[in-house]
C-alpha atoms as a PDB file:
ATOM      1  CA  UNK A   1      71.110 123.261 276.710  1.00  0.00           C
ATOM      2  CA  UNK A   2      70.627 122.088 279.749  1.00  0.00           C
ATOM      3  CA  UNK A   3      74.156 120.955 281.368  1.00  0.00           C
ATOM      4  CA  UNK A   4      76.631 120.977 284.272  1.00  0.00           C
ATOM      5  CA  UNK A   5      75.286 121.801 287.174  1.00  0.00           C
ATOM      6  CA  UNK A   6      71.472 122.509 288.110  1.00  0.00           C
ATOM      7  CA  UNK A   7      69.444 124.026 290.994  1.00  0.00           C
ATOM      8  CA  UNK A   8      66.240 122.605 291.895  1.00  0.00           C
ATOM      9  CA  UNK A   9      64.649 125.546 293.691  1.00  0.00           C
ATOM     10  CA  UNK A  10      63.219 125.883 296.265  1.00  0.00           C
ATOM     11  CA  UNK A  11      59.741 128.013 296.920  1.00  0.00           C
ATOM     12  CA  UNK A  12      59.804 130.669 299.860  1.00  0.00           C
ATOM     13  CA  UNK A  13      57.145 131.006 301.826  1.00  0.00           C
ATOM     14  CA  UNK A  14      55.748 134.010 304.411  1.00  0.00           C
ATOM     15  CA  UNK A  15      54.044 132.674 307.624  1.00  0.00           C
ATOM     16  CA  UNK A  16      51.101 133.603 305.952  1.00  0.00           C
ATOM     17  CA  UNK A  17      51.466 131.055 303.432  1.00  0.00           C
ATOM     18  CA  UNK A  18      52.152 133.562 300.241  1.00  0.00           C
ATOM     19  CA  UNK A  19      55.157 133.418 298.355  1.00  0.00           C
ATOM     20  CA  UNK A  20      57.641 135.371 299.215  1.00  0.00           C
ATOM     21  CA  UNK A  21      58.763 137.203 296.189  1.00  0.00           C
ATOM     22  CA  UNK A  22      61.716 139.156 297.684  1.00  0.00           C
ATOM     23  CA  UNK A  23      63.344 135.815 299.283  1.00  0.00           C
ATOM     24  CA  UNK A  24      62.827 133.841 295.889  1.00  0.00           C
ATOM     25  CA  UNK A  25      64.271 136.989 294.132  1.00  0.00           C
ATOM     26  CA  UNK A  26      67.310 137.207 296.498  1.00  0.00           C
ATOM     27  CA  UNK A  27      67.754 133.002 296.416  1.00  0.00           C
ATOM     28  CA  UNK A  28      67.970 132.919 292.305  1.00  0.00           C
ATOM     29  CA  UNK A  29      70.367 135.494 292.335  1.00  0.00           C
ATOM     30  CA  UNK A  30      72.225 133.715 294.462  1.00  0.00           C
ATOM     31  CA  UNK A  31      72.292 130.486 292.461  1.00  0.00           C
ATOM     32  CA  UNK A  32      73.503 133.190 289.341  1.00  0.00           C
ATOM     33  CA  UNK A  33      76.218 134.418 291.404  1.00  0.00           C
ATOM     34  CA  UNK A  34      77.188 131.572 292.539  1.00  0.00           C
ATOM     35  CA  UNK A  35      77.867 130.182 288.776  1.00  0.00           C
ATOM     36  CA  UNK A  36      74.853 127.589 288.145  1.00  0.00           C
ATOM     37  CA  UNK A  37      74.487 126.837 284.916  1.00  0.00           C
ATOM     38  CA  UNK A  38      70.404 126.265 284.835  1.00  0.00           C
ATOM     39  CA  UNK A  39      67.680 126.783 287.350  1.00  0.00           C
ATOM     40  CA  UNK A  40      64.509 124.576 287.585  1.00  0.00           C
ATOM     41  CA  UNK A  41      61.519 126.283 289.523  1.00  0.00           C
ATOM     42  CA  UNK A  42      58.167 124.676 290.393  1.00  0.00           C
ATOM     43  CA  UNK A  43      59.941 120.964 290.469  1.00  0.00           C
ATOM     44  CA  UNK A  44      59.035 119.037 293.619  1.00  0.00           C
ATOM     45  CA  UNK A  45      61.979 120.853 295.723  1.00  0.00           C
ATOM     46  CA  UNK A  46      59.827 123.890 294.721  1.00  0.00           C
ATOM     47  CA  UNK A  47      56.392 122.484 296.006  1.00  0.00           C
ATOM     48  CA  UNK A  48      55.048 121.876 292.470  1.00  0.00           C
ATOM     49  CA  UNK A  49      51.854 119.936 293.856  1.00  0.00           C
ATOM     50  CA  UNK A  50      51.053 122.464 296.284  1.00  0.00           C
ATOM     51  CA  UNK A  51      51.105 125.342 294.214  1.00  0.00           C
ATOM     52  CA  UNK A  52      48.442 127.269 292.899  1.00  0.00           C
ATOM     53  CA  UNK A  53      48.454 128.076 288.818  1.00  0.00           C
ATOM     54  CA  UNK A  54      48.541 131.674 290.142  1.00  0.00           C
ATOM     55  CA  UNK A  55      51.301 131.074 292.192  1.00  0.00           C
ATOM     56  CA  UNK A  56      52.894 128.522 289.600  1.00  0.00           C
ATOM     57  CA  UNK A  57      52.875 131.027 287.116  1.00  0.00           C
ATOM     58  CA  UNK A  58      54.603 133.636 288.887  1.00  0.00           C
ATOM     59  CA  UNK A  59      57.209 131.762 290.118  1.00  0.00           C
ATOM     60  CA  UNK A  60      58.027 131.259 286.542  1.00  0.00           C
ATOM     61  CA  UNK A  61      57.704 134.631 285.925  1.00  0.00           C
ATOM     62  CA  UNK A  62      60.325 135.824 288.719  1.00  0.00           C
ATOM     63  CA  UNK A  63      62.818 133.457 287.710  1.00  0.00           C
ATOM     64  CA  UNK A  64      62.368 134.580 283.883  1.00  0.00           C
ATOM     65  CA  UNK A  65      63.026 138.211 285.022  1.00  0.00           C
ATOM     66  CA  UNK A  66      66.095 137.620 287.731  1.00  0.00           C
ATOM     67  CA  UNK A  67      67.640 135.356 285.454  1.00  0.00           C
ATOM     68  CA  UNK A  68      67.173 137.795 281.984  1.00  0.00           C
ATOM     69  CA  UNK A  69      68.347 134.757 279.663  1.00  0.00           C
ATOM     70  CA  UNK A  70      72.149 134.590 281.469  1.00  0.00           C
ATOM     71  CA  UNK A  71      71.086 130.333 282.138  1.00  0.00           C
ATOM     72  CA  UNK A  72      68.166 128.044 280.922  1.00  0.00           C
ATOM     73  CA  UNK A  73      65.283 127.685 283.088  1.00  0.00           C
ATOM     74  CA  UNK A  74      63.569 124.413 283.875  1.00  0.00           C
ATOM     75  CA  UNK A  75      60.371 124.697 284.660  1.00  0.00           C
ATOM     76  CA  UNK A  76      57.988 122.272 286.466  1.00  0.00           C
ATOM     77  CA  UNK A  77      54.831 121.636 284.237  1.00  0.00           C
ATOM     78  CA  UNK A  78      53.777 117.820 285.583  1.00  0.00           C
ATOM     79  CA  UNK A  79      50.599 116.133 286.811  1.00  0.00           C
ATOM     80  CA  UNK A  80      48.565 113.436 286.009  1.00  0.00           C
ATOM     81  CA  UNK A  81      46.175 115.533 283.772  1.00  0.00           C
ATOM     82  CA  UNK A  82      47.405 115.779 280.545  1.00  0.00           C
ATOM     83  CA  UNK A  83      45.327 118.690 279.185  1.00  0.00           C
ATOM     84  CA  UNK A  84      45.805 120.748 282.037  1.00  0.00           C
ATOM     85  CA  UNK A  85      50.235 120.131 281.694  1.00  0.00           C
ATOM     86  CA  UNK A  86      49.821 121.113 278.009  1.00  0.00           C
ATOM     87  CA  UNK A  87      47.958 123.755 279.008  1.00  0.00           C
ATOM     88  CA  UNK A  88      50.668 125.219 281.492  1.00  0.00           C
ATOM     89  CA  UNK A  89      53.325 124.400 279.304  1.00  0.00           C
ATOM     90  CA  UNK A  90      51.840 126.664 276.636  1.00  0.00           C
ATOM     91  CA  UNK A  91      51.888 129.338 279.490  1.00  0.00           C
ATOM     92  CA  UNK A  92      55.310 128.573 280.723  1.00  0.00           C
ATOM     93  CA  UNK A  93      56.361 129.058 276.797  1.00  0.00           C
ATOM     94  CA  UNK A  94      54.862 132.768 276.767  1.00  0.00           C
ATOM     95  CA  UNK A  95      56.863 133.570 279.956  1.00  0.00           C
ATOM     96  CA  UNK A  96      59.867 132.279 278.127  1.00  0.00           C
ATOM     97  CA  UNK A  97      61.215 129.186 280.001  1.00  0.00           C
ATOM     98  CA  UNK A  98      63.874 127.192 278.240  1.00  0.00           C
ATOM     99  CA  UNK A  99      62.038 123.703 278.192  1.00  0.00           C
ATOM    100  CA  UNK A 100      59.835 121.809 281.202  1.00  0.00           C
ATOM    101  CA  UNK A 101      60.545 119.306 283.250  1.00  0.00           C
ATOM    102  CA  UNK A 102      57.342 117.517 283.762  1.00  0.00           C
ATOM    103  CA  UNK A 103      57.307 114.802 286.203  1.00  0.00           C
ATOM    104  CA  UNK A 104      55.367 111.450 285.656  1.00  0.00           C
ATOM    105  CA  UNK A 105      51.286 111.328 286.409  1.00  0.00           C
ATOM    106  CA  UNK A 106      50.680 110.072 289.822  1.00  0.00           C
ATOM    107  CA  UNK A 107      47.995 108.822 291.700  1.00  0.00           C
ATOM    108  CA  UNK A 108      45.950 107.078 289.004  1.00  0.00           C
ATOM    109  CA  UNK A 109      49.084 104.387 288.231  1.00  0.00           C
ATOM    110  CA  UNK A 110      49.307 104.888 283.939  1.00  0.00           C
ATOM    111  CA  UNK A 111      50.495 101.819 282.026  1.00  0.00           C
ATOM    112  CA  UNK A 112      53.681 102.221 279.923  1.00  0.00           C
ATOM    113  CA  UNK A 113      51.570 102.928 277.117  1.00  0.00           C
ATOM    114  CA  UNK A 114      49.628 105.506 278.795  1.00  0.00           C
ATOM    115  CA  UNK A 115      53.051 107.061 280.328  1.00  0.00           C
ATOM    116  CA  UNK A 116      53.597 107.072 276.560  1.00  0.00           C
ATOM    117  CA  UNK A 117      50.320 108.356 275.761  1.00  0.00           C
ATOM    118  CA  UNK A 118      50.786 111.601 278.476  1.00  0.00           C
ATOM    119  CA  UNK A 119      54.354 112.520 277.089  1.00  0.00           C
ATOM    120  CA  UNK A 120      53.689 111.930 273.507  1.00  0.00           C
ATOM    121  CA  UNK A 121      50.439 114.130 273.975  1.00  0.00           C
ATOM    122  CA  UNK A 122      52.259 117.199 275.693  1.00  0.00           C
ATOM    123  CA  UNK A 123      55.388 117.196 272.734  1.00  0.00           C
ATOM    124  CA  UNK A 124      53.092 117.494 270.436  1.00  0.00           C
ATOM    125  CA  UNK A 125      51.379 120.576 271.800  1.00  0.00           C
ATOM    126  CA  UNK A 126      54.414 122.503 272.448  1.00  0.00           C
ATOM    127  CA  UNK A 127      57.972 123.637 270.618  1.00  0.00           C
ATOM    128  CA  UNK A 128      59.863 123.038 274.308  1.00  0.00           C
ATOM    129  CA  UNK A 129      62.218 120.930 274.706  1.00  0.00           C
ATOM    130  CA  UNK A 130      60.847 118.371 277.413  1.00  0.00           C
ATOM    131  CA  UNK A 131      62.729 116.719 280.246  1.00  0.00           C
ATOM    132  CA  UNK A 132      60.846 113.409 281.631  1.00  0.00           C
ATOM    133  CA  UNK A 133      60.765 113.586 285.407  1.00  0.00           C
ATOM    134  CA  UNK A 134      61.471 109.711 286.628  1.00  0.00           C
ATOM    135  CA  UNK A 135      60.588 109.794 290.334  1.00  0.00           C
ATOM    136  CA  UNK A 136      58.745 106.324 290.997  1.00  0.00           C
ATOM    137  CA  UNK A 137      58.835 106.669 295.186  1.00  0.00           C
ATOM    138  CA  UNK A 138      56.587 109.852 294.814  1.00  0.00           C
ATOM    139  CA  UNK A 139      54.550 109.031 291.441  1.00  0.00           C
ATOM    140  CA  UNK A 140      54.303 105.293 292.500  1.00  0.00           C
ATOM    141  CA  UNK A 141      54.763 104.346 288.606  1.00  0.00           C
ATOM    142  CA  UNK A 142      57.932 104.099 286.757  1.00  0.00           C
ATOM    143  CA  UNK A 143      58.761 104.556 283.413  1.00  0.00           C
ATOM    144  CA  UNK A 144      60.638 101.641 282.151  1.00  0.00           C
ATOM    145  CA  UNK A 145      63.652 101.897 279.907  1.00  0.00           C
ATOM    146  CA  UNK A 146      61.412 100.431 276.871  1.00  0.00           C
ATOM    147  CA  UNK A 147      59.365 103.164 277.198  1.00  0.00           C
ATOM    148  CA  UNK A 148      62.095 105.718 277.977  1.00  0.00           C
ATOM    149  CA  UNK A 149      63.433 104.680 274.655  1.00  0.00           C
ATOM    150  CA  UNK A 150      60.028 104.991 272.453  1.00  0.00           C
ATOM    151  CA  UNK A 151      60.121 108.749 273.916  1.00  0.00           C
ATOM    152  CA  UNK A 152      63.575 109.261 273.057  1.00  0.00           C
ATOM    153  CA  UNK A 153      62.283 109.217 269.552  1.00  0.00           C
ATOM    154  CA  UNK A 154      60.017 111.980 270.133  1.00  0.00           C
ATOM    155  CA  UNK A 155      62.054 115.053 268.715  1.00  0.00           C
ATOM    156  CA  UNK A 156      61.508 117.805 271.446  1.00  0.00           C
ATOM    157  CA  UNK A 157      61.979 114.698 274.462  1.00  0.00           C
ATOM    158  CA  UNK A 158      65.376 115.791 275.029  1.00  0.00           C
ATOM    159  CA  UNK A 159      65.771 114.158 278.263  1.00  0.00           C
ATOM    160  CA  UNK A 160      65.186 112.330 282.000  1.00  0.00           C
ATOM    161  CA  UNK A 161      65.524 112.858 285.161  1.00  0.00           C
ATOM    162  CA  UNK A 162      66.491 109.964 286.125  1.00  0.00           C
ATOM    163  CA  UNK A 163      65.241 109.712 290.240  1.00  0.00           C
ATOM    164  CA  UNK A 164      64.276 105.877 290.088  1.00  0.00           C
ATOM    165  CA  UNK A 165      67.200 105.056 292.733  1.00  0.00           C
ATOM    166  CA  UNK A 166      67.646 101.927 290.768  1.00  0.00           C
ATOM    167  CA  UNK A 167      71.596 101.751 289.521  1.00  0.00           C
ATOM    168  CA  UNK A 168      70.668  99.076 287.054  1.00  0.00           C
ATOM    169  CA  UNK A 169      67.805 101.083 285.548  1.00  0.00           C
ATOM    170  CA  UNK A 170      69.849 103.638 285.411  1.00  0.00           C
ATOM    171  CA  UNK A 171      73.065 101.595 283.880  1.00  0.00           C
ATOM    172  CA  UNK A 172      70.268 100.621 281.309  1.00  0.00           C
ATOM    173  CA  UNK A 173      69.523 103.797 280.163  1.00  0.00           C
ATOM    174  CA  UNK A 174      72.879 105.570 279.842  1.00  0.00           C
ATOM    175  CA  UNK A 175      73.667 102.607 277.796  1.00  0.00           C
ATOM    176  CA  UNK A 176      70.487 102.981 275.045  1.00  0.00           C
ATOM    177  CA  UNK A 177      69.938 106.544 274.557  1.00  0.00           C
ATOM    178  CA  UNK A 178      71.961 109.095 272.131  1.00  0.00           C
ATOM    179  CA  UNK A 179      74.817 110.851 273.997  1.00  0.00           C
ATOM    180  CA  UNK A 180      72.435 113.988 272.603  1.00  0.00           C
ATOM    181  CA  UNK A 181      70.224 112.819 275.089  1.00  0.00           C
ATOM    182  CA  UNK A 182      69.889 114.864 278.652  1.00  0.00           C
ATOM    183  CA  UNK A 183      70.315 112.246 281.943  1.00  0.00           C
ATOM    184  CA  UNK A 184      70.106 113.723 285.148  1.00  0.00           C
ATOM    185  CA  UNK A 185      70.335 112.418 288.472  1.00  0.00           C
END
């Protein structure tokens, strides 16, 4: 599903600080013309923590409509609370998003097992596929191959991306999972 080449977009703003629809309108057709082959709105290119739900969700929303199913869509749905992700993944599902990338809690430092815990928690809420969102310079915790590969076994998991910076991890990794599985980076 999600392959080739991606676009992590990012979020136009007005002066005023509201989105600017018609820029991030005229910017996703761009990335169709131009021949991407999936889109990912609301990562943290696309201001994810500073967004509003409101705002969030109709980010979504514009991509969903510009797009009109020609690529898979991406969307951001992270954070460090777990019942508020599931609860914008379930959202991002009723806009019709191809799966979520949803980055790894920050501020409050899980252990592997909780890591575990967050992600295990969210695939089980939803039907989308889920891309893990490895970026331990921004989330100040990492998820560890050994934990990479418990979630590997979880059926809608279908992927990382992989933002550690750290060649060996990411040697590591290529060399445990499934070829099925998604590795970005």
């Amino acid at each position: 599903m999600f392959t080739g080449c991606g676009t992590a977009m990012v979020t136009p703003f007005r002066a005023d600080r509201s989105l600017d629809e018609q820029t991030l309108r005229a910017l996703i057709r761009r990335q169709l013309d131009a021949g991407i082959d999936f889109l990912c709105p609301c990562g943290t290119t696309g201001e994810s923590p500073t967004l509003t739900r409101q705002e969030h969700l109709r980010i979504v929303e514009i991509t969903v409509e510009e797009v009109r199913g020609r690529v898979p869509i991406l969307a951001g749905a992270g954070g460090y609370n777990t019942r508020e992700v599931i609860e914008l993944s379930a959202e991002l599902k009723t806009l019709g998003v191809s799966g979520i990338l949803s980055v790894t809690p920050y501020y409050n430092k899980p252990t592997q097992e909780g890591l575990y815990q967050h992600y295990r928690a969210i695939a089980e809420s939803t039907s989308l596929p889920i891309v893990v969102y490895n970026v331990p310079t921004r989330t100040l915790v990492n998820v560890e191959p050994a934990t990479l590969l418990r979630l590997v076994e979880i059926p809608n998991i279908i992927g990382v991306k992989e933002a550690s910076g750290n060649i060996s991890q990411m040697a590591s990794i290529l060399a445990r999972v499934p070829d099925s599985f998604f590795v970005l980076s």
